[in-house]
C-alpha atoms as a PDB file:
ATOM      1  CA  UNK A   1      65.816 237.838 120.534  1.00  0.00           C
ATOM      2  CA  UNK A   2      62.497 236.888 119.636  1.00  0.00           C
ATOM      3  CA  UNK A   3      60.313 235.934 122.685  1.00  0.00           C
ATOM      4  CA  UNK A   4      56.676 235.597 123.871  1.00  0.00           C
ATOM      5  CA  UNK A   5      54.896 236.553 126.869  1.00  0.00           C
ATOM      6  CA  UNK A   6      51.844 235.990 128.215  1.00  0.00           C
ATOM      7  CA  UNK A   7      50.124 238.592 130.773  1.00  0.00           C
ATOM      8  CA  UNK A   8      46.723 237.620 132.854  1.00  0.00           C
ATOM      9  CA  UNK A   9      43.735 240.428 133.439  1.00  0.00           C
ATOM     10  CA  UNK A  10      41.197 240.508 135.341  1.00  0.00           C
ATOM     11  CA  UNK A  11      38.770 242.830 132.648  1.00  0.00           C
ATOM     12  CA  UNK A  12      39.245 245.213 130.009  1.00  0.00           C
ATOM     13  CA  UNK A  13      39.959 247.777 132.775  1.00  0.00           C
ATOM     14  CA  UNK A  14      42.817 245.966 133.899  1.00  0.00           C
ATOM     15  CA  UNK A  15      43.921 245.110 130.626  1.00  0.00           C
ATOM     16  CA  UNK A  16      43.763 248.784 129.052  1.00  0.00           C
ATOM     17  CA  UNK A  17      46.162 249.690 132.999  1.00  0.00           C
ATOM     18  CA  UNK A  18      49.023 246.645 132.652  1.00  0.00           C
ATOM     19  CA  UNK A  19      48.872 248.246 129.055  1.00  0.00           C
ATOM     20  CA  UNK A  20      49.131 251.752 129.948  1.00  0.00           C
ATOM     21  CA  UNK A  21      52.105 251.268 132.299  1.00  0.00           C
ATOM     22  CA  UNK A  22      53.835 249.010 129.662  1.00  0.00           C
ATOM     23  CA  UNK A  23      53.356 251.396 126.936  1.00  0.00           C
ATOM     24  CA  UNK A  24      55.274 254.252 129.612  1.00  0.00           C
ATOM     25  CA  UNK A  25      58.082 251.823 130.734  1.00  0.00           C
ATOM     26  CA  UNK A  26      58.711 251.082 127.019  1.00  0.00           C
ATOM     27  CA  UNK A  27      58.934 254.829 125.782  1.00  0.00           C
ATOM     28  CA  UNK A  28      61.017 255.500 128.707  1.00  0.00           C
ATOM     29  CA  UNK A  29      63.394 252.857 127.610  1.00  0.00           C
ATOM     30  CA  UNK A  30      63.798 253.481 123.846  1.00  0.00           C
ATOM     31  CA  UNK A  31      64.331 256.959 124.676  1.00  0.00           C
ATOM     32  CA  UNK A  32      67.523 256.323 126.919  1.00  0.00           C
ATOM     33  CA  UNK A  33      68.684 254.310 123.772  1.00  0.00           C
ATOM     34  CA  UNK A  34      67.803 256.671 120.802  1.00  0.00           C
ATOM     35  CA  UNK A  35      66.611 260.053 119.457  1.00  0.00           C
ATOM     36  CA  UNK A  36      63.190 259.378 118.914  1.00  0.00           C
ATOM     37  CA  UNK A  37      60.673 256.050 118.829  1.00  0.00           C
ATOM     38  CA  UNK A  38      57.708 255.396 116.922  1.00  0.00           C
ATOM     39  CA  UNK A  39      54.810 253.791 118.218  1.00  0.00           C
ATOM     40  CA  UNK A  40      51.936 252.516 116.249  1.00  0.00           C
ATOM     41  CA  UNK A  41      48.403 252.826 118.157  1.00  0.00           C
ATOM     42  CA  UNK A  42      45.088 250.355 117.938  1.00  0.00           C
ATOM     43  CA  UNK A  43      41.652 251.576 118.000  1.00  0.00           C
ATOM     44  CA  UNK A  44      38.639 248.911 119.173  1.00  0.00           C
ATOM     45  CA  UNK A  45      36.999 249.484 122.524  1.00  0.00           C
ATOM     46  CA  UNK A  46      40.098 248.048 124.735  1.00  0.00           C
ATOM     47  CA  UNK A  47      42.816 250.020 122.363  1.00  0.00           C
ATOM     48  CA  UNK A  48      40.939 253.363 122.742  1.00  0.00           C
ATOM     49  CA  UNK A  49      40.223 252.454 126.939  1.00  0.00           C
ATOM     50  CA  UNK A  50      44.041 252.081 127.394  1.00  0.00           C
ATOM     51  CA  UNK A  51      45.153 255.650 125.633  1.00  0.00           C
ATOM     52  CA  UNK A  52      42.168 257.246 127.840  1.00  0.00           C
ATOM     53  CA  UNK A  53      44.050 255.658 130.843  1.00  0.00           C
ATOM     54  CA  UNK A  54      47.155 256.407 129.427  1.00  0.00           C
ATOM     55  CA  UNK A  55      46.257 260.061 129.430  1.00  0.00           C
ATOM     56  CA  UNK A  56      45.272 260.285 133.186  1.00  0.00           C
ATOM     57  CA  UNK A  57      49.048 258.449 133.877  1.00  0.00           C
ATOM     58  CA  UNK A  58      51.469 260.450 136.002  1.00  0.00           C
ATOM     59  CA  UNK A  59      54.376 258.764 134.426  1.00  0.00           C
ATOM     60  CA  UNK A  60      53.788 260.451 131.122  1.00  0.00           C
ATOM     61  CA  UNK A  61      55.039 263.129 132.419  1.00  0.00           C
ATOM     62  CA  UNK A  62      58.600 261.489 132.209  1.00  0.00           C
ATOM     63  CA  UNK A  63      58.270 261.259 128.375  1.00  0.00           C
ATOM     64  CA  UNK A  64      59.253 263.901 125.890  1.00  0.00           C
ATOM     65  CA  UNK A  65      56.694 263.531 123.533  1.00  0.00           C
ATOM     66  CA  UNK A  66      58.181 265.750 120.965  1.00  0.00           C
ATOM     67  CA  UNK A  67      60.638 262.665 120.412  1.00  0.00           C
ATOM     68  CA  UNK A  68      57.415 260.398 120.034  1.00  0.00           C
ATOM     69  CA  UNK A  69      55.906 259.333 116.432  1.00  0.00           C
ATOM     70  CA  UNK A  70      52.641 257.984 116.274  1.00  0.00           C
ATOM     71  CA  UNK A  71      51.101 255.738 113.943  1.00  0.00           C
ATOM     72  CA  UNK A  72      48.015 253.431 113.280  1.00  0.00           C
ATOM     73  CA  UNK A  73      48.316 249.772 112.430  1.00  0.00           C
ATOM     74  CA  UNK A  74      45.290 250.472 110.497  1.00  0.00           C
ATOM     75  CA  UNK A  75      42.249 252.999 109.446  1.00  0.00           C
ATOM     76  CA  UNK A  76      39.044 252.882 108.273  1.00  0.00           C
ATOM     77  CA  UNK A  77      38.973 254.788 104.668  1.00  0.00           C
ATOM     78  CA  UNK A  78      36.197 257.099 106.003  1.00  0.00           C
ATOM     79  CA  UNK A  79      35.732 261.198 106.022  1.00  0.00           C
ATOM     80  CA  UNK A  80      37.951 262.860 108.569  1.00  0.00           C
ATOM     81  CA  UNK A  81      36.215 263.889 110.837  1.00  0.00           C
ATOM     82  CA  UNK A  82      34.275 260.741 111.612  1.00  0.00           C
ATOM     83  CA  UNK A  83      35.044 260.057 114.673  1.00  0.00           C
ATOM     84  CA  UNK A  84      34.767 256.064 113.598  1.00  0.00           C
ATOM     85  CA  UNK A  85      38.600 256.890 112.193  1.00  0.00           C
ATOM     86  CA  UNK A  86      41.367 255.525 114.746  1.00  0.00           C
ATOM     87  CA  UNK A  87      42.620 258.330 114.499  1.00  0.00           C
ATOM     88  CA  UNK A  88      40.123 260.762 115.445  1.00  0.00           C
ATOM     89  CA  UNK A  89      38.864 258.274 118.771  1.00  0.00           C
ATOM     90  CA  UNK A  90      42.286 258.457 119.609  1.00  0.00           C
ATOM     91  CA  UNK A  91      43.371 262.206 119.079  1.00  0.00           C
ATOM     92  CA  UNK A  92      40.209 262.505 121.988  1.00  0.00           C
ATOM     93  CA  UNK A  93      41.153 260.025 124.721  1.00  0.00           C
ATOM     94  CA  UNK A  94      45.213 260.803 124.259  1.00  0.00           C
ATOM     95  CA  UNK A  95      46.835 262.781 121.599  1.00  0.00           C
ATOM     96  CA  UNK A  96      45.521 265.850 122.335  1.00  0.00           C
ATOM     97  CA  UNK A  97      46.126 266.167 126.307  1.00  0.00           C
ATOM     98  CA  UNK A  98      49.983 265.807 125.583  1.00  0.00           C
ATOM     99  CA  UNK A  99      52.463 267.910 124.137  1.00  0.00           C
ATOM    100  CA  UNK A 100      53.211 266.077 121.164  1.00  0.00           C
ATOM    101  CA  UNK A 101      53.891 268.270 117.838  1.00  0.00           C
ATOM    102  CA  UNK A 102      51.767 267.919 114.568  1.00  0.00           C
ATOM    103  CA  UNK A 103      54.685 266.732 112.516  1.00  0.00           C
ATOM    104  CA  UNK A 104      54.891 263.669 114.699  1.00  0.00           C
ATOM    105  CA  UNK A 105      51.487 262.371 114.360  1.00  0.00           C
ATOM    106  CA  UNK A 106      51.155 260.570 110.881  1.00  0.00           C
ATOM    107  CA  UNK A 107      47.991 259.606 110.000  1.00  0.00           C
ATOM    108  CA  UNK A 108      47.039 257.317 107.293  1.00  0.00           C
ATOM    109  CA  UNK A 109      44.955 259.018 104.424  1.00  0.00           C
ATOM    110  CA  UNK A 110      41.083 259.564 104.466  1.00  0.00           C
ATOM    111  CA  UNK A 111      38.262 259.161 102.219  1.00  0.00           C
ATOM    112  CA  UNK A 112      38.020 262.805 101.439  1.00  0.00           C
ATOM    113  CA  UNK A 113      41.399 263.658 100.630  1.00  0.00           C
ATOM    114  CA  UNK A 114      41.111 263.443  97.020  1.00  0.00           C
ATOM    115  CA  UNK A 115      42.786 260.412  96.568  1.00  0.00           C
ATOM    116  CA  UNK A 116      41.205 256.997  95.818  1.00  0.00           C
ATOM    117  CA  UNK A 117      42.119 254.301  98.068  1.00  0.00           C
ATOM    118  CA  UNK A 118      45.242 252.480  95.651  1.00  0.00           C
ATOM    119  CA  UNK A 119      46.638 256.204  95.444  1.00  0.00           C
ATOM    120  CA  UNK A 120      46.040 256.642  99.358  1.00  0.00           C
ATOM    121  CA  UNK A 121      48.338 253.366 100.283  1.00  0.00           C
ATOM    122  CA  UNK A 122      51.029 254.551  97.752  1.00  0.00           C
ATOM    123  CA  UNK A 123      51.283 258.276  99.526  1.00  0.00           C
ATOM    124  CA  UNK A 124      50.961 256.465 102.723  1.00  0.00           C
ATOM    125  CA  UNK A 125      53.872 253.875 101.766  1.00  0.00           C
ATOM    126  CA  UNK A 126      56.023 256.944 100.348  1.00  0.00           C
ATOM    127  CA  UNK A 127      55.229 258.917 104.119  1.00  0.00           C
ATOM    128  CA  UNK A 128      56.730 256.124 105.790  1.00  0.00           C
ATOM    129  CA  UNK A 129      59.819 255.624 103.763  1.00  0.00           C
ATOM    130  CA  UNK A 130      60.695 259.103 103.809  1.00  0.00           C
ATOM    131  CA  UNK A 131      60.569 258.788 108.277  1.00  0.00           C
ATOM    132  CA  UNK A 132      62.656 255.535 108.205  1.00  0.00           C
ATOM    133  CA  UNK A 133      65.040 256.904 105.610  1.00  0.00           C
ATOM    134  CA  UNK A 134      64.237 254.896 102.838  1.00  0.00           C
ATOM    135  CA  UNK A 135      64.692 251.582 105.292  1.00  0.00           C
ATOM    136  CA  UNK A 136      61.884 249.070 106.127  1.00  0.00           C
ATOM    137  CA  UNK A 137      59.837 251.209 108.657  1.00  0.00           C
ATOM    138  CA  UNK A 138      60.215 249.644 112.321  1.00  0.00           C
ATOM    139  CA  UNK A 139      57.845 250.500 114.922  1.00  0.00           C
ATOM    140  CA  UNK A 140      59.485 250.604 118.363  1.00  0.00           C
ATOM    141  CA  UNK A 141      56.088 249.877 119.511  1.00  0.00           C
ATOM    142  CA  UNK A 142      53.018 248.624 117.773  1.00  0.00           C
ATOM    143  CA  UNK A 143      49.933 248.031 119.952  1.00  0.00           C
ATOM    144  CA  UNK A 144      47.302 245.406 118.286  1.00  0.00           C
ATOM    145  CA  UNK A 145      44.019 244.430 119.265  1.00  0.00           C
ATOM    146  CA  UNK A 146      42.177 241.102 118.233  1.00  0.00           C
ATOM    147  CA  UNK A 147      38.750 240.603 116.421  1.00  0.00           C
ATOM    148  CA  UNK A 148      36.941 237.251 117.620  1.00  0.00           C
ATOM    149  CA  UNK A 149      38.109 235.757 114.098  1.00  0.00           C
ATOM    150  CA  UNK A 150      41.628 236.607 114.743  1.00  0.00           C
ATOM    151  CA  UNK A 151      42.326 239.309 112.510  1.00  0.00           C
ATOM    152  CA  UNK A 152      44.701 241.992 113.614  1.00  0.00           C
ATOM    153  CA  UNK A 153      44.805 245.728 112.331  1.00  0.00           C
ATOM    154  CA  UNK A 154      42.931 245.138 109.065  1.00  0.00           C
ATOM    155  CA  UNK A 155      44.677 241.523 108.072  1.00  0.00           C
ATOM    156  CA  UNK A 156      41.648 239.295 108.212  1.00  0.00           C
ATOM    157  CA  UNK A 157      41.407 235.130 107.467  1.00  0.00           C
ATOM    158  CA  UNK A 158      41.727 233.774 104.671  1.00  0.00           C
ATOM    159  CA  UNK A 159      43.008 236.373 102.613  1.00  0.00           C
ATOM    160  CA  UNK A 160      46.481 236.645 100.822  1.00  0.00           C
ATOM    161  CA  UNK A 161      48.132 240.789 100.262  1.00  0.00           C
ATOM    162  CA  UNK A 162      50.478 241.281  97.746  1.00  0.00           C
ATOM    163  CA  UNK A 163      54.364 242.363  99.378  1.00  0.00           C
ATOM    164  CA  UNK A 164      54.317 245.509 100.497  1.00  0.00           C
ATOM    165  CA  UNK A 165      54.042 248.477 103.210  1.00  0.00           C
ATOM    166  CA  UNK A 166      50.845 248.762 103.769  1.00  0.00           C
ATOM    167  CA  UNK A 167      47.801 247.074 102.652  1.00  0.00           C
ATOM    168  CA  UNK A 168      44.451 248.476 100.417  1.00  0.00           C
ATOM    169  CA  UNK A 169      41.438 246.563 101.651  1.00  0.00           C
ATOM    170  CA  UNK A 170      38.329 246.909  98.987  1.00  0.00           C
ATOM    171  CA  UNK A 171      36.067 244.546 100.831  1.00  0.00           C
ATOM    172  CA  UNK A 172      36.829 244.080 104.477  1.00  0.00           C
ATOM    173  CA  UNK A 173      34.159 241.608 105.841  1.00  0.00           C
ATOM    174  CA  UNK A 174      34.044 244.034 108.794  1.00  0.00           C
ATOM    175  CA  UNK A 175      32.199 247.279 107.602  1.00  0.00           C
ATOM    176  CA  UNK A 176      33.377 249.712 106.502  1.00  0.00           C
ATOM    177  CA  UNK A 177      34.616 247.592 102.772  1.00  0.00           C
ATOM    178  CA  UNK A 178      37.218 249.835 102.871  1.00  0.00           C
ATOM    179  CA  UNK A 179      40.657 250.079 104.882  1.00  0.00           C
ATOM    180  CA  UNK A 180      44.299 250.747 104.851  1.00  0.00           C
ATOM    181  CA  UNK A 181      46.786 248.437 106.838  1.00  0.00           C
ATOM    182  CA  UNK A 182      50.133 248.093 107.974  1.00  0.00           C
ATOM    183  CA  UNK A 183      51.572 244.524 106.072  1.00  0.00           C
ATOM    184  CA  UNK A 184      51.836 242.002 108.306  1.00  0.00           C
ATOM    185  CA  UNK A 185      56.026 242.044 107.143  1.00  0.00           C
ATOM    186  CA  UNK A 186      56.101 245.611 108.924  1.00  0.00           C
ATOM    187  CA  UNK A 187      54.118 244.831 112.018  1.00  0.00           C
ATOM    188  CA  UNK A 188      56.494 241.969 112.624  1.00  0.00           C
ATOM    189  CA  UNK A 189      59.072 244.529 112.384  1.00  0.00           C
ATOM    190  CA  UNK A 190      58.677 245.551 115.122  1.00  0.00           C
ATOM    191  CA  UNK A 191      60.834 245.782 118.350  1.00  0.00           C
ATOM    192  CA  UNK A 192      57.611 244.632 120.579  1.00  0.00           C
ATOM    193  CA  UNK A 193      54.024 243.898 119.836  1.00  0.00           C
ATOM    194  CA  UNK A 194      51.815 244.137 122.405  1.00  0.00           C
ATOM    195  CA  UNK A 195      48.270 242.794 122.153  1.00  0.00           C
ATOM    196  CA  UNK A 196      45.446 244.111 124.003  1.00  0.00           C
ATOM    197  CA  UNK A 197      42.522 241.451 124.241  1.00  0.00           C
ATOM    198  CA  UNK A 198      39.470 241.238 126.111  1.00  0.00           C
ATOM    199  CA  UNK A 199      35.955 239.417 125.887  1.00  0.00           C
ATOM    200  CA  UNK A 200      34.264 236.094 125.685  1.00  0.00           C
ATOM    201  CA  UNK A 201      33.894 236.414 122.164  1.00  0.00           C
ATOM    202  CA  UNK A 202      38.197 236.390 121.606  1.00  0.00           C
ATOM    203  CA  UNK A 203      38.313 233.567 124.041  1.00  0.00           C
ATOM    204  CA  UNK A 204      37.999 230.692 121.005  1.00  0.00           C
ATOM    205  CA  UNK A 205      40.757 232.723 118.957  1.00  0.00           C
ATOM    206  CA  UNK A 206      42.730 233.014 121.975  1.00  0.00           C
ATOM    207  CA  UNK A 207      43.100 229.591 122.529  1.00  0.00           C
ATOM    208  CA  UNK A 208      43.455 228.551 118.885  1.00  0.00           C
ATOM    209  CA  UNK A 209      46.544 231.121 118.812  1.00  0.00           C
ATOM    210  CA  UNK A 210      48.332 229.979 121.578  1.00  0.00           C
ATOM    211  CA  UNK A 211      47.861 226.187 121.759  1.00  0.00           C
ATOM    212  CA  UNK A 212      47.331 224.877 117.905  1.00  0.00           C
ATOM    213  CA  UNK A 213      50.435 225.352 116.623  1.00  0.00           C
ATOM    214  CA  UNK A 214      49.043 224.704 112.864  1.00  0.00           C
ATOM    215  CA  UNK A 215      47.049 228.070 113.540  1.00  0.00           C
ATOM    216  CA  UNK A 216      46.516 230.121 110.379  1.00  0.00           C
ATOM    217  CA  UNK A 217      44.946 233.192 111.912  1.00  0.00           C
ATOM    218  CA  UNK A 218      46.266 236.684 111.237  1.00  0.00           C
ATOM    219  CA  UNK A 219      47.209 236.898 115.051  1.00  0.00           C
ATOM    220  CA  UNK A 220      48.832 233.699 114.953  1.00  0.00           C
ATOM    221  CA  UNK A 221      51.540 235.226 112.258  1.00  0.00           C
ATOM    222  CA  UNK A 222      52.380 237.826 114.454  1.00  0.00           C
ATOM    223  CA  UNK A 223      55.752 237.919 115.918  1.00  0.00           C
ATOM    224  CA  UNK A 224      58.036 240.747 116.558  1.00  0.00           C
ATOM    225  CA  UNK A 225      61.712 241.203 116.218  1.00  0.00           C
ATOM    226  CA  UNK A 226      62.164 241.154 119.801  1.00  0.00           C
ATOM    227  CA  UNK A 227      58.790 240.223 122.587  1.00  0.00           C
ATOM    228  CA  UNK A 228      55.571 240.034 121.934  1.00  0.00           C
ATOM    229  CA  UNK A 229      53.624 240.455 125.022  1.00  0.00           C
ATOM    230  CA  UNK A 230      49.815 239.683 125.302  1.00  0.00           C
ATOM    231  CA  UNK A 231      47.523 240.733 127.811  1.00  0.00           C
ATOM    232  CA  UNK A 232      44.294 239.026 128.136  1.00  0.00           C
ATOM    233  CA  UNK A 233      41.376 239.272 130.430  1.00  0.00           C
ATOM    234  CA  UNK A 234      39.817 236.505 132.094  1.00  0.00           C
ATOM    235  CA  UNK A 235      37.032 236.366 129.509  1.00  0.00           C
ATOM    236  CA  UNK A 236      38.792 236.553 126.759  1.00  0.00           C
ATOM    237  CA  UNK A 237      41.580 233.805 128.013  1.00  0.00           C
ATOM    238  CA  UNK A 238      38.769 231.353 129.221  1.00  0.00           C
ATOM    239  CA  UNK A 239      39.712 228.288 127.307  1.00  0.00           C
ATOM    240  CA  UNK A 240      43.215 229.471 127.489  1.00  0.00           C
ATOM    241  CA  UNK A 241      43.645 229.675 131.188  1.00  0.00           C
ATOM    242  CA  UNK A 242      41.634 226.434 131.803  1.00  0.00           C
ATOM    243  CA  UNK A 243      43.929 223.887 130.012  1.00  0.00           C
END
């Protein structure tokens, strides 16, 4: 059943721990319920803060990460080894102080792996078909941030993508021009979606997502198969929390 929820924080420090302990009591449960779950990861300052509290968490010591898949709802088309990649931030603050095989980490192409960015989003798209079976890939988990124009992963306003897996962006308005992204069809696929907002500057988005119903924003269109569950500072839920 789809359902939303709405979590308050006090800061991004609170956010990134109510996320942190949802992201362990959600593993836990898929994990009773099936051989392995996939989670897709956010970067942004509050995505990449909840993974490095994640990390220090007792409780993921319950989890058998070699039944965990991670994923990105989106990447910057850069080198590497920048360490401006999702990816790479992440890998830092998380990936690499748990026991979690290669294999199961699936990163989404970079800039210098010989392919151009068109070729990138087709190997990408084949990667995921071939770890769903040929089935519309379902994330068990997706964690999304939200920019202060409401775009989520790399699905900004105002512009239309073509069906499809995952998204090539030539000329994201945020730098750098170039990105791959989950479809907004897949991240809705999703058993749960949970957002991870913070700031003043999300609070207009915020309140434009949650109380115009007419909203057209990228974050707006998100809804998962089952809950989607946002947690929101005070900052960021200022107009929000005051009506």
């Amino acid at each position: 059943m789809r359902s939303v929820e709405v979590r308050k924080a006090v800061n991004a420090a609170d956010v990134a721990k109510q996320a942190a302990e949802e992201i362990v009591e959600t593993l836990k449960s898929v994990l009773r319920s099936k051989e392995e779950a996939h989670v897709a990861l956010t970067g942004g300052t509050v995505g990449i803060l909840t993974l490095e509290v994640l990390s220090k968490s007792l409780d993921i010591n319950q989890i058998d990460f070699s039944k965990v898949h991670f994923w990105w709802g989106d990447e910057r088309y850069i080198s590497s080894d920048s360490m401006d990649r999702n990816s790479k931030q992440a890998r830092e603050a998380f990936l690499s102080s748990i026991a979690v095989p290669e294999s199961n980490i699936h990163e989404f192409p970079s800039s210098d792996s010989g392919l151009d960015l068109e070729e990138a989003k087709s190997r990408f798209e084949e990667s995921l078909l071939v770890a769903f079976a040929g089935e519309k890939p379902g994330m068990d988990l997706t964690i999304l941030g939200m920019g202060p124009d409401g775009h989520v992963a790399s699905l900004f306003p105002g512009v239309t993508h073509p069906a499809s897996l995952v998204v090539a962006v030539h000329d994201s308005p945020k730098p750098p021009a170039q990105r791959l992204s989950l479809n907004m069809d897949v991240i809705n696929n999703s058993a749960k979606v949970l957002f991870v907002v913070s700031g003043i500057d999300k609070a207009e988005a915020v309140e434009a997502v949650h109380k115009n119903p007419e909203c057209e924003l990228p974050a707006a269109q998100v809804e998962a198969n089952g809950l989607t569950l946002w947690i929101i500072d005070e900052a960021a839920g200022a107009s929000f929390w005051s009506c």
